[in-house]
Each structure stands twice: as C-alpha cells, then as structure tokens.
Protein backbone atom coordinates (compact mmCIF):
# COMPACT_ATOMS: atom_id res chain seq x y z
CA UNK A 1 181.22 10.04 106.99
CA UNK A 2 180.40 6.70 106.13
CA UNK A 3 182.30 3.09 107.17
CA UNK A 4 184.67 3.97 103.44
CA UNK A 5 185.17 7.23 104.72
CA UNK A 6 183.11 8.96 102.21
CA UNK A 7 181.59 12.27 103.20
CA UNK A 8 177.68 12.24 102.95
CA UNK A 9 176.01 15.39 103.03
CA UNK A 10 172.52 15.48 104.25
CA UNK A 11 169.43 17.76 102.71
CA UNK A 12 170.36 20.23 105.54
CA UNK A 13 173.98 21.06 104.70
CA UNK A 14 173.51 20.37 100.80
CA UNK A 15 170.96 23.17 100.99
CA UNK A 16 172.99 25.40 103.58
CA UNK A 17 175.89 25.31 100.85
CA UNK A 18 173.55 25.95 97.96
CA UNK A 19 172.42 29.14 99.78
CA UNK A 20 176.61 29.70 101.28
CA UNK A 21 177.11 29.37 97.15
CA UNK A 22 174.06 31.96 96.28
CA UNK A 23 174.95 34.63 98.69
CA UNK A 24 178.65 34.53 97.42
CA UNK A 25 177.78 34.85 94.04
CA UNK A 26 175.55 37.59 94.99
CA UNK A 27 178.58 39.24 96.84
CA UNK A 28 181.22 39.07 94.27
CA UNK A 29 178.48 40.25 91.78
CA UNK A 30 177.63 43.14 93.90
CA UNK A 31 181.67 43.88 94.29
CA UNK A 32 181.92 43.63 90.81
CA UNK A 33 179.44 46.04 89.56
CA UNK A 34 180.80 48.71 91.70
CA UNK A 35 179.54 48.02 95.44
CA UNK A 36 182.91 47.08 96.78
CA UNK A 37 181.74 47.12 100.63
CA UNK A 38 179.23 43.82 99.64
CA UNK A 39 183.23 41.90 99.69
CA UNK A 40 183.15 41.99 103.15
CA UNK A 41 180.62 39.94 103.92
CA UNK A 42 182.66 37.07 102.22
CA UNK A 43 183.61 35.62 105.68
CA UNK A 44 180.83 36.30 107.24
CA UNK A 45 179.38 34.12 104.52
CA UNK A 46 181.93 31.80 104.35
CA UNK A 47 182.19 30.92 108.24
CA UNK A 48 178.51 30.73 109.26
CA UNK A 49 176.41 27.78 110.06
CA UNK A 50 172.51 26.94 108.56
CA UNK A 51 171.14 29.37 110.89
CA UNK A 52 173.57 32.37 110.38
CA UNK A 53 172.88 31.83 106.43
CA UNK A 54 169.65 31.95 106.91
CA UNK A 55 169.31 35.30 108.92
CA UNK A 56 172.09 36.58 106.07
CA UNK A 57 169.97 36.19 103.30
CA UNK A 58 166.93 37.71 105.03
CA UNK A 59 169.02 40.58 105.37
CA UNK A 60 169.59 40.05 101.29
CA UNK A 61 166.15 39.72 100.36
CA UNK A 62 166.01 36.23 100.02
C-alpha cells in the first residue's frame, strides 16, 4: 500500500493473479464440459502463493 492507502500490485503478484485467473478458468471450463473432479482444485487454486501456482500449472501443461 501506498502513503493514500492505495493497493499497488507489483509485476510479481499482477502476474501470479493472471495465472490464479487462467487456471480457474481452465477449472470451471474443465467442470463444465463434463470433468467435474477439475472443481476441486478451486481452493487449491484460490489459496496458493506465486510458487504453488506455478508448480499447479506445470501439473496443467502450462
């Protein structure tokens, strides 16, 4: 946060919740064309850091 109180984001987390926002579309894709299991990786998803995202879309092919 800045001296306003203004969250700034830097390159690290903007592109750690570009790839949180990838894999979840990829998830709720997945659950939607019939592959209901890929749902519960939401929280996974949701609640890791930069480092457990990356390792999770390794395991997705990214």
């Amino acid at each position: 946060m800045n001296e306003k109180g203004e969250c700034i984001m830097g390159k690290n987390d903007r592109d750690a919740e570009e790839l949180r926002s990838k894999l979840l579309s990829e998830v709720y894709a997945g659950a939607v064309a019939g592959m209901p299991a890929m749902i519960l990786d939401e929280s996974r998803i949701r609640n890791a850091d930069a480092e457990e995202l990356e390792r999770i879309a390794k395991e997705y092919g990214y």
